[in-house]
Every structure is written in C-alpha cells, then in structure tokens.
Protein backbone atom coordinates (compact mmCIF):
# COMPACT_ATOMS: atom_id res chain seq x y z
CA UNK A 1 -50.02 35.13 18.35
CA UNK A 2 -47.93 32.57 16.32
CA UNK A 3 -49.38 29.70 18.37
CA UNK A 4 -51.32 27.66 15.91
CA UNK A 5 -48.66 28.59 13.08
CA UNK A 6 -46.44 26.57 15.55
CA UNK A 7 -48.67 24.03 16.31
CA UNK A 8 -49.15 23.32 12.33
CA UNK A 9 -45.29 22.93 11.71
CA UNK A 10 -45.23 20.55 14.64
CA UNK A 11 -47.84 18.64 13.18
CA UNK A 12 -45.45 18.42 10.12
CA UNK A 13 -42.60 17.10 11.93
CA UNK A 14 -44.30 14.54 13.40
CA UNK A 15 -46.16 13.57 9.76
CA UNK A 16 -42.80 13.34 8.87
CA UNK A 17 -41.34 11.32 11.35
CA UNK A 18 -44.70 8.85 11.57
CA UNK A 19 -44.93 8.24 8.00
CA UNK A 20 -41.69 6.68 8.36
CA UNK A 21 -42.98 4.03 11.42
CA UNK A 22 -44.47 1.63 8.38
CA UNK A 23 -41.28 1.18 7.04
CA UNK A 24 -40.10 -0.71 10.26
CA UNK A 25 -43.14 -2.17 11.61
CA UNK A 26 -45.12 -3.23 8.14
CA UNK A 27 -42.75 -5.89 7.32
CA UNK A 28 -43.35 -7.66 10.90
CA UNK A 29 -47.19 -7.58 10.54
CA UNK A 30 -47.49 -8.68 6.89
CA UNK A 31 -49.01 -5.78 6.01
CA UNK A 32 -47.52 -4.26 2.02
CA UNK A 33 -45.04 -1.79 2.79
CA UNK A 34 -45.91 0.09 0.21
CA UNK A 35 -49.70 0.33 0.78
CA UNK A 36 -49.13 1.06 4.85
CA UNK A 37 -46.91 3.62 4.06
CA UNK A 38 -48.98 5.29 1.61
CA UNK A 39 -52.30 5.05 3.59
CA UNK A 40 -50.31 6.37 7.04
CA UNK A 41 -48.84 8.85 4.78
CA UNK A 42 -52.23 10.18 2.97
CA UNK A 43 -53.66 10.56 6.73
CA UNK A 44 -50.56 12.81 7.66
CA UNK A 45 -50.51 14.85 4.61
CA UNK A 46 -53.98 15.55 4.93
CA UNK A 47 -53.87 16.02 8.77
CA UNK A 48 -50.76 18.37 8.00
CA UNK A 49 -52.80 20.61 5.69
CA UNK A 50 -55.96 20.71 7.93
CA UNK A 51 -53.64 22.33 10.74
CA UNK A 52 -51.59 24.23 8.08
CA UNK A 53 -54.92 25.98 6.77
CA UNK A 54 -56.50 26.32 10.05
CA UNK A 55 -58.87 29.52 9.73
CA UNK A 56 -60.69 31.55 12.95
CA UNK A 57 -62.75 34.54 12.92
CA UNK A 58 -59.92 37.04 12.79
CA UNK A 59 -57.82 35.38 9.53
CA UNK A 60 -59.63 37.41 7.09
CA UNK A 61 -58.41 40.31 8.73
CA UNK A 62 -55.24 39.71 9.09
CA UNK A 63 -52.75 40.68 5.96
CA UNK A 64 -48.82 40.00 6.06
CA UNK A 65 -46.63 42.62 4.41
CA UNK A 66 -43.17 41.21 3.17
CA UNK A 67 -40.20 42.88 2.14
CA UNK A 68 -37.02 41.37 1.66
CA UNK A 69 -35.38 44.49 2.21
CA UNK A 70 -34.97 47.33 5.16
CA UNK A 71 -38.31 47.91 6.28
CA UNK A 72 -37.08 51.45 7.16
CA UNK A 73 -36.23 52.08 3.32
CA UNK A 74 -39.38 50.79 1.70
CA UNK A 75 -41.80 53.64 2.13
CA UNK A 76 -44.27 52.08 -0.34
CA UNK A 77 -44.53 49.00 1.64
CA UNK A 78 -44.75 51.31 5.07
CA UNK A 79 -47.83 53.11 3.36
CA UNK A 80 -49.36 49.73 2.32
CA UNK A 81 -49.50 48.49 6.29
CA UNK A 82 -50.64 52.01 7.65
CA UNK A 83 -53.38 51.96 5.09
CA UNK A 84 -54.56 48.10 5.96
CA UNK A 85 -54.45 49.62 9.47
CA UNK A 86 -56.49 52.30 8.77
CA UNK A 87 -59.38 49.55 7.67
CA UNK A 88 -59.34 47.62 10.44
CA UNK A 89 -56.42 44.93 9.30
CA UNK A 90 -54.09 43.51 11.61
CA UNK A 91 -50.33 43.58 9.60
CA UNK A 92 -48.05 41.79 10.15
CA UNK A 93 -44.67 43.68 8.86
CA UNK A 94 -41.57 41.44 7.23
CA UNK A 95 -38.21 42.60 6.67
CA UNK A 96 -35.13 43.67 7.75
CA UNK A 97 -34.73 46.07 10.43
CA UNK A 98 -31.87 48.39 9.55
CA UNK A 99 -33.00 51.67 9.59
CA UNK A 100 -36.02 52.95 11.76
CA UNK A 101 -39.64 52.83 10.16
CA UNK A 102 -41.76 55.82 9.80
CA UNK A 103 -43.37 56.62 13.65
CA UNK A 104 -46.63 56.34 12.37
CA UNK A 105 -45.82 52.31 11.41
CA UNK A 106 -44.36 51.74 14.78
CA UNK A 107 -47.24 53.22 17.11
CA UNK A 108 -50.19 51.60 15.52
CA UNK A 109 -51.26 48.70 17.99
CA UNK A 110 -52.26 46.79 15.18
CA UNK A 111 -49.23 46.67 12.53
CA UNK A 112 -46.72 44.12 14.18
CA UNK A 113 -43.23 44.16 13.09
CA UNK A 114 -41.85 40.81 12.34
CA UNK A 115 -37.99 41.28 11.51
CA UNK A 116 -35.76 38.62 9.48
CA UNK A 117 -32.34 38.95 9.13
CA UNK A 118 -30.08 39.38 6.00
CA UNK A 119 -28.17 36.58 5.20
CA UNK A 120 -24.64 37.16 5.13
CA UNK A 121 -20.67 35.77 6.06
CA UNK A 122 -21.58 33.05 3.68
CA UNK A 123 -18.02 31.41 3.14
CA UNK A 124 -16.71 30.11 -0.79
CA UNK A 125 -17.22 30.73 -4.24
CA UNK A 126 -19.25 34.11 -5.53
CA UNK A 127 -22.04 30.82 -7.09
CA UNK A 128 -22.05 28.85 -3.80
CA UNK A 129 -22.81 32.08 -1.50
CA UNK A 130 -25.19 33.32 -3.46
CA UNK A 131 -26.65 30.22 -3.83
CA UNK A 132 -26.60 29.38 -0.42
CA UNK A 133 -27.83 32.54 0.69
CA UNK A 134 -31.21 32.13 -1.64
CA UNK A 135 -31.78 28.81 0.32
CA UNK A 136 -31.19 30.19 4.09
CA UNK A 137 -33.48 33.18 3.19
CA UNK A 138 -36.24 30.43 1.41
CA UNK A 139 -35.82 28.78 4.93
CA UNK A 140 -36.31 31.63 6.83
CA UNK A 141 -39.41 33.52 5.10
CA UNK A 142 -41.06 29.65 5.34
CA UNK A 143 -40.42 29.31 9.09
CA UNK A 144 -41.54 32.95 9.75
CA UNK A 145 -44.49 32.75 7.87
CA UNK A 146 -45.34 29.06 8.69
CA UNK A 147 -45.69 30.09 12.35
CA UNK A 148 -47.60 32.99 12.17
CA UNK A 149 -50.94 33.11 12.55
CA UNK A 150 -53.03 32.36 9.26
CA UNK A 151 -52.83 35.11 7.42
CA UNK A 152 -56.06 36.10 4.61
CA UNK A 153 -53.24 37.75 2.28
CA UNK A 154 -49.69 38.31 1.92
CA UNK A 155 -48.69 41.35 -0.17
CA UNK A 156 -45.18 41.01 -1.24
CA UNK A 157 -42.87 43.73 -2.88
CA UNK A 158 -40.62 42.49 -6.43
CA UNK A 159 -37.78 43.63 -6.38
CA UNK A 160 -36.42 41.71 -4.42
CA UNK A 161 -38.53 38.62 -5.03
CA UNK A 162 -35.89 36.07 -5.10
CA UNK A 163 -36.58 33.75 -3.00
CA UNK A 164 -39.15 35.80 -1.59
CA UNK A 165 -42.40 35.12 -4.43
CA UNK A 166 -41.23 31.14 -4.49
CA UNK A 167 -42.04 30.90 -0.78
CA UNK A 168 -45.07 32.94 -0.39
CA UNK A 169 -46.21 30.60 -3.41
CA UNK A 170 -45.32 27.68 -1.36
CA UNK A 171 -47.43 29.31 1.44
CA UNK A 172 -50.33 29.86 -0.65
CA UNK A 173 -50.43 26.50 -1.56
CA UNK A 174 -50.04 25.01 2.10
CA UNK A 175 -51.76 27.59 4.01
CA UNK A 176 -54.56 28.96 1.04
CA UNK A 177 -53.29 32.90 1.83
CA UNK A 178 -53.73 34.46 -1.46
CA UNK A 179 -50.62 36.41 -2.35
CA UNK A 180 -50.48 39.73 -4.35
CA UNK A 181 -47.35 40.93 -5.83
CA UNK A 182 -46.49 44.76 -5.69
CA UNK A 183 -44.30 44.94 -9.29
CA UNK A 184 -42.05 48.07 -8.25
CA UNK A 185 -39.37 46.98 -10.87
CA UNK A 186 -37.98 44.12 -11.97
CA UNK A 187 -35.20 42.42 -10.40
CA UNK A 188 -33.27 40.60 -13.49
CA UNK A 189 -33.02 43.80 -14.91
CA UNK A 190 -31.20 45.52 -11.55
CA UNK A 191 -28.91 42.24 -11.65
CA UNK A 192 -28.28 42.91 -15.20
CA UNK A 193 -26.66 46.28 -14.53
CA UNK A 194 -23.76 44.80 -13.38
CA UNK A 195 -23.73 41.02 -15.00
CA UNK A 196 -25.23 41.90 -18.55
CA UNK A 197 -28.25 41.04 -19.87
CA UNK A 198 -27.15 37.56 -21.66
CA UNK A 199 -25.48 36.53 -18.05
CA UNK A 200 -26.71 33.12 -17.07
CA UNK A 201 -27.98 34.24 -13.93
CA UNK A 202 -29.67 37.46 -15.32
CA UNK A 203 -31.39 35.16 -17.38
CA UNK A 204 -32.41 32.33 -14.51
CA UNK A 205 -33.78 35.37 -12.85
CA UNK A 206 -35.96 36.42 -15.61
CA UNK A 207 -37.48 32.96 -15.96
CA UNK A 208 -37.90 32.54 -12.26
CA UNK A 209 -40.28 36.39 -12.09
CA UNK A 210 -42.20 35.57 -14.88
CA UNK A 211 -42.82 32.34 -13.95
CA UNK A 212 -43.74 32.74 -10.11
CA UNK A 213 -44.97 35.72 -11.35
CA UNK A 214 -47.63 34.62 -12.72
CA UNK A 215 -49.03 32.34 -9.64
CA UNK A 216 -49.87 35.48 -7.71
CA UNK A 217 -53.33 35.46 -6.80
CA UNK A 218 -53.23 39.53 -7.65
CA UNK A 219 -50.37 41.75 -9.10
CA UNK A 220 -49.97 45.56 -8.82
CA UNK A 221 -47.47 47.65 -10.45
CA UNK A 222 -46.42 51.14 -10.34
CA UNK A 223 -46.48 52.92 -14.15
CA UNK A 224 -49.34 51.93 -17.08
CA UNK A 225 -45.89 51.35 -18.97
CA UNK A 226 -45.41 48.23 -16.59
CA UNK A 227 -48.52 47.11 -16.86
CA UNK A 228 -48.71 46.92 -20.48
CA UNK A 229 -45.26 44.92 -20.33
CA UNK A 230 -46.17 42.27 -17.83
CA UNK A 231 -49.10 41.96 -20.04
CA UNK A 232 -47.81 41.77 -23.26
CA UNK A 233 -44.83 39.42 -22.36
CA UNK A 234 -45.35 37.28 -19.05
CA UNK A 235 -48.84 36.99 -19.33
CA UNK A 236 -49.46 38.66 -15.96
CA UNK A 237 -52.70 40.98 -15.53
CA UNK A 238 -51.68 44.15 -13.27
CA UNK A 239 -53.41 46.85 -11.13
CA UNK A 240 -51.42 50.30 -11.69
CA UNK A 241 -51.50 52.01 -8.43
CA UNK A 242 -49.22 55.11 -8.90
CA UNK A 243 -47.44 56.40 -5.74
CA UNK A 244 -49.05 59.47 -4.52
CA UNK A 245 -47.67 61.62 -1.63
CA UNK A 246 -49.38 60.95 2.05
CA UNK A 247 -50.59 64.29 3.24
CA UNK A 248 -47.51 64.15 5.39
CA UNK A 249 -45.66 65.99 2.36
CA UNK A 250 -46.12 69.46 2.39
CA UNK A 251 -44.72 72.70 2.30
CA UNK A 252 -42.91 72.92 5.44
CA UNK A 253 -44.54 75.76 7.45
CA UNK A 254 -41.38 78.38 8.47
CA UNK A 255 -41.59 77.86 12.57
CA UNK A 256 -40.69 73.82 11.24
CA UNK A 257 -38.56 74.86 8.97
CA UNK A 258 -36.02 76.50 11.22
CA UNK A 259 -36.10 73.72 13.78
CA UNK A 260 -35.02 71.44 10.75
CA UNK A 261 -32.20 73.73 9.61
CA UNK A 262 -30.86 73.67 13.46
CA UNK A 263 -30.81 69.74 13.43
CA UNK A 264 -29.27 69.80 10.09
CA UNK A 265 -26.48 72.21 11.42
CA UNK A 266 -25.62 70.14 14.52
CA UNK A 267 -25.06 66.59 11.59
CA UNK A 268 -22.96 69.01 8.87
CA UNK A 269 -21.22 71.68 10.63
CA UNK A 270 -20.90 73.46 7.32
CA UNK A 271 -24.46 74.93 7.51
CA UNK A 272 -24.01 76.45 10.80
CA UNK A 273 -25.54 80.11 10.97
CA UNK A 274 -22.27 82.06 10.25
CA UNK A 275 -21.28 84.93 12.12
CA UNK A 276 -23.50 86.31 15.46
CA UNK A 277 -23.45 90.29 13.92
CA UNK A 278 -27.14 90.14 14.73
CA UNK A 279 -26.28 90.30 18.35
CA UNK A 280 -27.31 88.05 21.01
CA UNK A 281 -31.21 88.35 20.42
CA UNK A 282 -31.66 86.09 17.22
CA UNK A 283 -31.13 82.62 16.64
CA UNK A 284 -29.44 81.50 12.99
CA UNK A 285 -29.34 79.14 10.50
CA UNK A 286 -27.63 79.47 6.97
CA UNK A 287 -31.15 79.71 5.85
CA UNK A 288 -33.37 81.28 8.31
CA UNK A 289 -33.48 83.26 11.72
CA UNK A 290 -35.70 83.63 14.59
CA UNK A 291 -36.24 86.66 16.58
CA UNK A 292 -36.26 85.75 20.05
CA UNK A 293 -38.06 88.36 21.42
CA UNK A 294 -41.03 87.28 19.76
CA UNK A 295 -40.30 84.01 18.32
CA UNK A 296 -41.00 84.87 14.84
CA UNK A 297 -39.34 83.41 12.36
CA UNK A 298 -37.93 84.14 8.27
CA UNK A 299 -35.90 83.37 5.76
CA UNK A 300 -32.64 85.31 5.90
CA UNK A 301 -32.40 87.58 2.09
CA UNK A 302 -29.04 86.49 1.07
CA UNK A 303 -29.55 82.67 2.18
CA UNK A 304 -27.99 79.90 -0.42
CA UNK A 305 -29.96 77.99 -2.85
CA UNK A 306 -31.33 74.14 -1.22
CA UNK A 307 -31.02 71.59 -3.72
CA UNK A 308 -32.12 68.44 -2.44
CA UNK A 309 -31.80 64.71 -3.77
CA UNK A 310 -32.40 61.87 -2.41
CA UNK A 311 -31.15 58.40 -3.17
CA UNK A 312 -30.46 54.60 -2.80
CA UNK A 313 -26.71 54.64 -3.68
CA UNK A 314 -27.24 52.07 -6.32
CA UNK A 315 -26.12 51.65 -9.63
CA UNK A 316 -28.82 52.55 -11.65
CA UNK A 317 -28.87 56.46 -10.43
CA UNK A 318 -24.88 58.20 -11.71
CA UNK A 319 -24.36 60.58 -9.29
CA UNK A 320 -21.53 61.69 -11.38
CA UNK A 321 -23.91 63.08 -13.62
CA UNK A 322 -24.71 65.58 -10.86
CA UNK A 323 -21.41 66.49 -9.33
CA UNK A 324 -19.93 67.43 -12.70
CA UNK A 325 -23.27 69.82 -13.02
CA UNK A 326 -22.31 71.34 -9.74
CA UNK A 327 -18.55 71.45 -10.39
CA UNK A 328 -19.88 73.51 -13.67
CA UNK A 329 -22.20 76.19 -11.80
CA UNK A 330 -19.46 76.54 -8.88
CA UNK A 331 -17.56 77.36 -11.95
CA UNK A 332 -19.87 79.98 -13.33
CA UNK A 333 -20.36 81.68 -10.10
CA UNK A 334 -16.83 82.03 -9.27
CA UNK A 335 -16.46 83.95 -12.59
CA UNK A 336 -18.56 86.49 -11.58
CA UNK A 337 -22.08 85.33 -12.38
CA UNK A 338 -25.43 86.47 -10.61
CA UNK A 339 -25.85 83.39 -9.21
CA UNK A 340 -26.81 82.25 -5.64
CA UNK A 341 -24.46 80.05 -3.86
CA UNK A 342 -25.83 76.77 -3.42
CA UNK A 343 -26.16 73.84 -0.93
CA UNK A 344 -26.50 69.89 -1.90
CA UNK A 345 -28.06 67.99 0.41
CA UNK A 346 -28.29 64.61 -0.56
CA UNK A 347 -30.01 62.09 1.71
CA UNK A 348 -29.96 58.38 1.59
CA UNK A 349 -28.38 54.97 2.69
CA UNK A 350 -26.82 52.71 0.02
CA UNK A 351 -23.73 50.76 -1.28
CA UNK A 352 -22.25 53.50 -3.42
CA UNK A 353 -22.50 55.88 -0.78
CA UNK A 354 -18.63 56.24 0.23
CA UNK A 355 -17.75 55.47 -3.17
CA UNK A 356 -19.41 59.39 -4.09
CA UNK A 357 -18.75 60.36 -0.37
CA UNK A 358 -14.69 59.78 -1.13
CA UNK A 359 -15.44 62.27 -4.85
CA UNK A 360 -17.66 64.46 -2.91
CA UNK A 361 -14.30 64.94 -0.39
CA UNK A 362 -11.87 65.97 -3.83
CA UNK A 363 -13.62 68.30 -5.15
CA UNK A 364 -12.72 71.94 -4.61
CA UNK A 365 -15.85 73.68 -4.26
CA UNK A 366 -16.26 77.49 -3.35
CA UNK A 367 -19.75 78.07 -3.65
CA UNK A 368 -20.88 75.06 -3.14
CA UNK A 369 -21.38 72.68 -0.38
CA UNK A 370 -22.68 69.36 -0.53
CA UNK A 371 -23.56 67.32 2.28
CA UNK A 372 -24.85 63.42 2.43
CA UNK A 373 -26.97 62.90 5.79
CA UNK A 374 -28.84 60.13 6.78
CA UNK A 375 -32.49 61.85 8.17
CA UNK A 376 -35.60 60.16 10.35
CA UNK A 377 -38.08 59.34 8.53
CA UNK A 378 -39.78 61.97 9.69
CA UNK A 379 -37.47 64.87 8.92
CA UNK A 380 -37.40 63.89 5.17
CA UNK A 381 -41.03 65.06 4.22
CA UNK A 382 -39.67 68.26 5.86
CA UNK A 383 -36.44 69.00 4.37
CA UNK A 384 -38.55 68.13 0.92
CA UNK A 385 -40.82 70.90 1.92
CA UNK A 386 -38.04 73.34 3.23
CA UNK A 387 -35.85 73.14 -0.32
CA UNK A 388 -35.70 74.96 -3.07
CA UNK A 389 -35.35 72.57 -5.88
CA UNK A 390 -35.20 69.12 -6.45
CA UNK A 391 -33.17 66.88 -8.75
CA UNK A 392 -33.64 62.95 -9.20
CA UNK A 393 -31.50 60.88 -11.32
CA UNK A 394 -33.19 57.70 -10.88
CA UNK A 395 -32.65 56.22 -14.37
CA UNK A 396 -34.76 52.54 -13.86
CA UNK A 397 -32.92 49.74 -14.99
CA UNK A 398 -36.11 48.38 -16.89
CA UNK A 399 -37.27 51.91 -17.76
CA UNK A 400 -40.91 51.11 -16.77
CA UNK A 401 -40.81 52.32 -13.39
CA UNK A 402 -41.22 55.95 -11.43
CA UNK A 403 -38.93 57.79 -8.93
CA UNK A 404 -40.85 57.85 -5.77
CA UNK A 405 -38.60 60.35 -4.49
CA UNK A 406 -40.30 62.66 -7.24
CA UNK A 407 -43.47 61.76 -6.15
CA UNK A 408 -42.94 63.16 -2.54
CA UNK A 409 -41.24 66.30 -4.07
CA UNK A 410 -44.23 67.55 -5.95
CA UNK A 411 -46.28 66.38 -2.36
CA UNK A 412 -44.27 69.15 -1.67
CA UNK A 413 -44.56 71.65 -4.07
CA UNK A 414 -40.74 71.14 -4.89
CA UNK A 415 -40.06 71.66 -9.08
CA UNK A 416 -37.90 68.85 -9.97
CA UNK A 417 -35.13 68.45 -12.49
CA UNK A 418 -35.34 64.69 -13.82
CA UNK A 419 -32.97 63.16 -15.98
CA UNK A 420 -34.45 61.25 -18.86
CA UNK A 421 -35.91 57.50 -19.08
CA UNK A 422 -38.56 55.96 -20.62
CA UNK A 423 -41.46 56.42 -18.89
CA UNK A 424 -40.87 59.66 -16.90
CA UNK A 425 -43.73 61.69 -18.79
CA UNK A 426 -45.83 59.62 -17.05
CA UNK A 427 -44.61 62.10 -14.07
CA UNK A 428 -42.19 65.00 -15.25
CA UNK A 429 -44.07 67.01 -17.38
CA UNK A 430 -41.10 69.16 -18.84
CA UNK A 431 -41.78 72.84 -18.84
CA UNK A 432 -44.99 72.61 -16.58
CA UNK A 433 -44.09 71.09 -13.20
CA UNK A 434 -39.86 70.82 -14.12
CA UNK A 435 -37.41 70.13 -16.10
CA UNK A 436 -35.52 66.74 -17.83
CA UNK A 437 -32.49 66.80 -18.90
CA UNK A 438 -30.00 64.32 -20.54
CA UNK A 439 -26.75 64.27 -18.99
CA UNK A 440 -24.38 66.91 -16.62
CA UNK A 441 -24.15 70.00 -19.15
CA UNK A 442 -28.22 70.18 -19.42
CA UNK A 443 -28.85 69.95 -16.03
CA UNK A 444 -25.88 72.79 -15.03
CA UNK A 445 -27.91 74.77 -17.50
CA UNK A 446 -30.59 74.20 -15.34
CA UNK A 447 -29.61 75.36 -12.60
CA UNK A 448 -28.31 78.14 -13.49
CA UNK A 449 -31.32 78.98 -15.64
CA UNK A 450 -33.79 78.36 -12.60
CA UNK A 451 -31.44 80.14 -9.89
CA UNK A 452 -31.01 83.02 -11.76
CA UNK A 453 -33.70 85.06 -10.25
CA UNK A 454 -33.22 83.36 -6.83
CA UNK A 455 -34.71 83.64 -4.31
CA UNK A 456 -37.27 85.97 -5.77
CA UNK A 457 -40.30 84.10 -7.08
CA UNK A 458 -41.16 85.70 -10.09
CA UNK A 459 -38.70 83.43 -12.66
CA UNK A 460 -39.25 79.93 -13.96
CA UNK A 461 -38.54 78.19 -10.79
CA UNK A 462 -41.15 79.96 -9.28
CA UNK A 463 -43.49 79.07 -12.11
CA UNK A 464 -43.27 75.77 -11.91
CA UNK A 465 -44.01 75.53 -7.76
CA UNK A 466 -47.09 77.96 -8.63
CA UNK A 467 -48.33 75.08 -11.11
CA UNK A 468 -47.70 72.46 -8.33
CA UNK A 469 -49.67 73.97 -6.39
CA UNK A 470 -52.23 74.52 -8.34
CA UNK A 471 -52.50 71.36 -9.56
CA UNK A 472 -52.44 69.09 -5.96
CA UNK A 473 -53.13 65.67 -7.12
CA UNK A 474 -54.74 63.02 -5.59
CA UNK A 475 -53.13 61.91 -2.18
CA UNK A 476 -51.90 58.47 -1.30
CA UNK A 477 -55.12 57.24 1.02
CA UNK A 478 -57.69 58.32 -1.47
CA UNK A 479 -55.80 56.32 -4.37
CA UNK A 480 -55.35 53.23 -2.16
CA UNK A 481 -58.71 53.28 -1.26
CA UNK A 482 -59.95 53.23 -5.09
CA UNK A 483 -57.40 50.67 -6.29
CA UNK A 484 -56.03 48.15 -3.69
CA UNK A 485 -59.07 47.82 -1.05
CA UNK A 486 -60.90 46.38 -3.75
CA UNK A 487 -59.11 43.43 -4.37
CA UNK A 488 -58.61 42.76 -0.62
CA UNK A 489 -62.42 41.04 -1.13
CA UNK A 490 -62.55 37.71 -2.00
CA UNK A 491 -61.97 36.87 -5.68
C-alpha cells in the first residue's frame, strides 16, 4: 500500500543527489554554476513535489490517525478511526503499540495499524536526550508518513504534539493532506507540572503549540472552555466535540456481570467468593452468585460496595487525595458505623503506578480492599457498568479540559464523585448526576453519605443513577456525525 509513498521519497534522494551533478560537471562545459544548478535544481524540486502529491481515486478516502502515544490508551483517537470506518474511510492508525486496542479497531478490514516506536536509551545530558529524542521521533513520523499512501487528511491528537504537529505541517506542505488537530489538552501546561510555568522549556513549548497550532487546516477541542481560550489567545478557531459514551457503555446486564467478577477474582485473589457454605450447587463471587441448576444469576445481599476509578498514573490526578478518604471511612466503619465494606478497584497503566502501588501495600485496611488491575479494553465498559460508584480525580493541568473516564461512567449510569477544576460543570452537575468535592475529608464524607443506605436504592446514590438514566445523552456516533463528518468535505 505504501508503494508510491516510497517511490516519492526515492524521487527525493535522487533530486538530492542530481542537483549536486552541476557542481562537478558545469565548470567543464562553461556553463554558470550557479544558473545550472539552480535550473537542474528547480526541475527536481518540482519533480519531487509532483511525486510527493501524487493523488488516485482512493486518496480522498483515505484519513491517517496519529497519536504519539499508546494506541491502546487513547480511546478518543480509537473512536475517531472506527467512526471514519463506519463512512467508508480507509485509516490508517499511528502510534505506539503498548497495550492492545479496542477489538472493534483491530477487526475492521479497513483501519490499518501503523505502529512507531517510542524513542528511548538516549545516552547524556537530561537537554541532549530530550532533544535528541524530539529529532528521532520528527524523523520517524516523516518517514512513516512520507511512505504511505497519500493520505486526504491526517487527524492528529495534542497532547502530545511535540514533534508530532511540526511534521504533519511539514507533510501538509509536501504532500497537500490537510491536517486537523484534536486539542485534548495542552501539552506546556502537563510539562509545567513538574518544570514550572516560567521554565525555559515550558515556555518553548507554549510558543511551539500556538504557533504550529495555528497552521492546522481544522482544530477540534474537547470543552467550550477550550475553545474560547484557543480563541481568545492563539488565535486558533475550534470545533468542540465533547466525548460522549459509544453505546458500548452500559449497565452491565447480571449474566455479564458475574463472568466479569470471576475474571477479576482469578487477577486479585482478594475478591475470591469466600467460603463454599452454599454447598456445591452455586458458583460465587464477592459480589454475585449463580445457581447452577438453572443458571440464574444475582447479586449476593451482604456484597461490598464497588468503587471504581480509573486512571493514567500521572501527575496531574493525586491519588493521595483518595487513599486518605478511604483510610478515613475504613476508619468509620471499624468504629461501629452502618457502613458497607468497600472494594477499590482502580484500573489503569501509568508512571506513578508503583509509586501508589508501594502506599496502597502500607496501609492497614480492614474493610477495605483496593486493587490496581490492568483490564482489556473490553472488560472496562463492563466493570464501569457492574460498579457501584465512581470517583475521578482528574484535576487538568490547564483546567479547560474533561475527564473522559467520567464520560464513560455516566454511559453507564455510574454517579460519580469529581474533585473540583475549572471547567467540570460543564459535566458534573453537583447534586443531580454526583457529587464534587475539594480535597480527602469531602470526598470521605461522600462516601459515607452515599453508602449509607447501601445497597438499597432508595438513598442519594440511588437518586443520582435514576437521573442518569433518565437523562441518556447523546451517544458518541450521533455527535461525530453532527460535528466532525462535516469538516471531512473539502474546505
């Protein structure tokens, strides 16, 4: 498929290397040096860029999607390809292959995965490897997408757009692919959690997005609150497209449910099904049991609470915030209150992770139990619809972006409790579909406000999943459709 993409950087080798002939055979002829290079070289560039932009009848239908990230943990991006699929675009999918992509992205005949690798082992000082590395992965994104076939678009996800919108640019201009930017965040800002915002690279990096920024041919962005910033100060005119649940997030029917709990049992032994006083003829989990006799299948009466989050391991969520809150309500319940015990699942891949998995291992829980697996993708939009209660404590390091992990939740019919940024009303309405809270003391209030009446349905936790689903929201294909297919058409 990459054939002509080849043949183009070929023909840009050998411009190179021909342009250079004049320089050794002008002087001999008596021809200027100067005016047979340039001619020879004009007729090279030009023959370059024919081959470069070479267009056939399928190019319009063909859009790249680039991530410079794990394919596998960009579920945004994975919707984007499925719904290009879905209208009759071939994808071709960019990024690193680390974990596995949704199932759905990896059967479709016509999304191709394209992986790159991560550059890493870089050898010297902190500025020379990371400098280095930007070049190596500038050289890599331009050889990949160089040699692909022509491509109509190439819809590229910020953060992380370093090098990543510099050499789609570079594309655009060789190749005439227009390139859209999906704004999920900005990435000086996520640098700037660690460096501070007056670092010199925090600030080179804020220059370089809204610079390159604004050459995209379109932008989207995630929250009106973005939009109205990239407006206001870079200039940049944005689509909002909020994240909506695909119809794949749901309340997990009870027969799915107990086939989840089972799989979760055999990766944390501490939610096996307890003792067997049932007898032989039922099959347990902590949370459920199934008659074998005639396969049915409920939720056991004194089960534990399922509090689910789900997370990145990165520095702008403080998962400290949330242990403290559970340290709190083991607290409570060991001193005699009516309170459910309760079980922490929190899911994710990130660099923090053993960092909270080495806390997670002191504390001295009794009612508690927390447990950090790493799920398919598609056991996640089950365990979302098999919990209780959800809590996110993605903070946003610009404060104009939304947890998509709350998103998915409510897909689910799962209340939330939020903690507080700018921009979260855009989402959490507080009292309605959740709660937000401020730091660890609010949220163990919370909990033990919510659980109190567990698991009957009657309380405030139940309130809030009766408004959810009341008020199911548009779904992820329908918004697409509206707001991205659109500007897929020629400007």
């Amino acid at each position: 498929m990459a054939s002509s993409g080849a043949s183009a950087v070929f023909v840009a080798v050998f411009a190179l290397g021909a342009a250079l002939l004049p320089v050794y055979y002008a002087p001999c002829s008596g021809v200027a040096l100067p005016a047979a290079c340039g001619a020879v070289l004009t007729g090279l560039v030009v023959l370059c860029l024919r081959a470069l932009r070479h267009r056939d009848a399928g190019t319009d239908r063909r859009v790249c999607v680039l991530v410079l990230g794990d394919i596998g943990r960009s579920p945004r991006m994975q919707y984007h390809a499925l719904s290009l699929s879905e209208h009759g675009y071939h994808v071709t999918f960019v990024g690193f292959l680390e974990s596995r992509p949704h199932q759905d992205v990896l059967s479709r005949e016509t999304i191709r995965i394209v992986p790159i690798a991560d550059v890493r082992g870089v050898l010297g000082p902190e500025l020379i490897r990371y400098v280095t590395k930007v070049i190596l992965q500038f050289l890599q994104l331009l050889l990949v997408l160089l040699t692909m076939e022509t491509q109509s678009q190439v819809l590229l996800q910020n953060p992380p757009g370093l090098p990543g919108i510099a050499a789609v640019w570079l594309v655009h201009v060789l190749r005439g692919s227009r390139f859209i930017i999906d704004w999920h965040n900005y990435g000086y800002t996520i640098m700037a959690l660690s460096l501070g915002h007056r670092h010199p690279a925090v600030l080179l990096a804020k220059w370089y997005e809204r610079v390159f920024g604004r050459l995209a041919s379109r932008s989207l962005c995630v929250t009106e609150a973005m939009r109205e910033d990239l407006q206001r100060n870079w200039g940049i005119r944005a689509t909002t497209l909020y994240d909506r649940p695909p119809s794949v997030f749901r309340e997990t029917p009870l027969e799915q449910r107990h086939g989840l709990f089972l799989r979760l049992a055999g990766i944390c032994p501490q939610l096996q099904g307890g003792s067997d006083e049932d007898g032989a003829g039922v099959e347990k989990t902590l949370f459920s049991v199934r008659d074998l006799a005639d396969d049915a299948v409920a939720l056991r009466a004194e089960r534990p609470a399922l509090l689910l989050s789900s997370t990145s391991w990165t520095e702008d969520e403080d998962f400290s915030v949330l242990l403290e809150a559970l340290e709190e309500y083991d607290g409570v319940v060991e001193g005699g209150a009516a309170l459910p015990p309760l079980v922490c699942v929190i899911t994710g891949k990130g660099p923090q992770k053993e960092h909270y998995r080495r806390r997670i291992d002191g504390l001295r829980l009794e009612h508690v139990t927390i447990c950090t697996p790493w799920l398919e993708a598609e056991d996640y939009p089950l365990l979302l619809g098999s919990a209780d209660l959800g809590v996110c404590l993605h903070t946003s390091s610009s404060g104009l972006d939304l947890p998509m992990k709350v998103v998915d939740m409510f897909g689910c019919c799962l209340p939330v409790c939020a903690i507080h940024f700018t921009c979260l009303a855009e989402l959490v309405r507080h009292e309605e579909n959740g709660l937000v809270f401020r730091g660890s003391r609010e949220l163990a209030l919370q909990l033990k406000s919510l659980l109190s009446e567990f698991p009957r349905s009657e309380g405030r936790l139940g309130s809030f999943k009766r408004n959810l689903q009341a008020s199911r929201g548009q779904r992820w294909d329908d918004n697409w459709n509206q707001t991205v297919l659109p500007l897929l058409s020629p400007p």
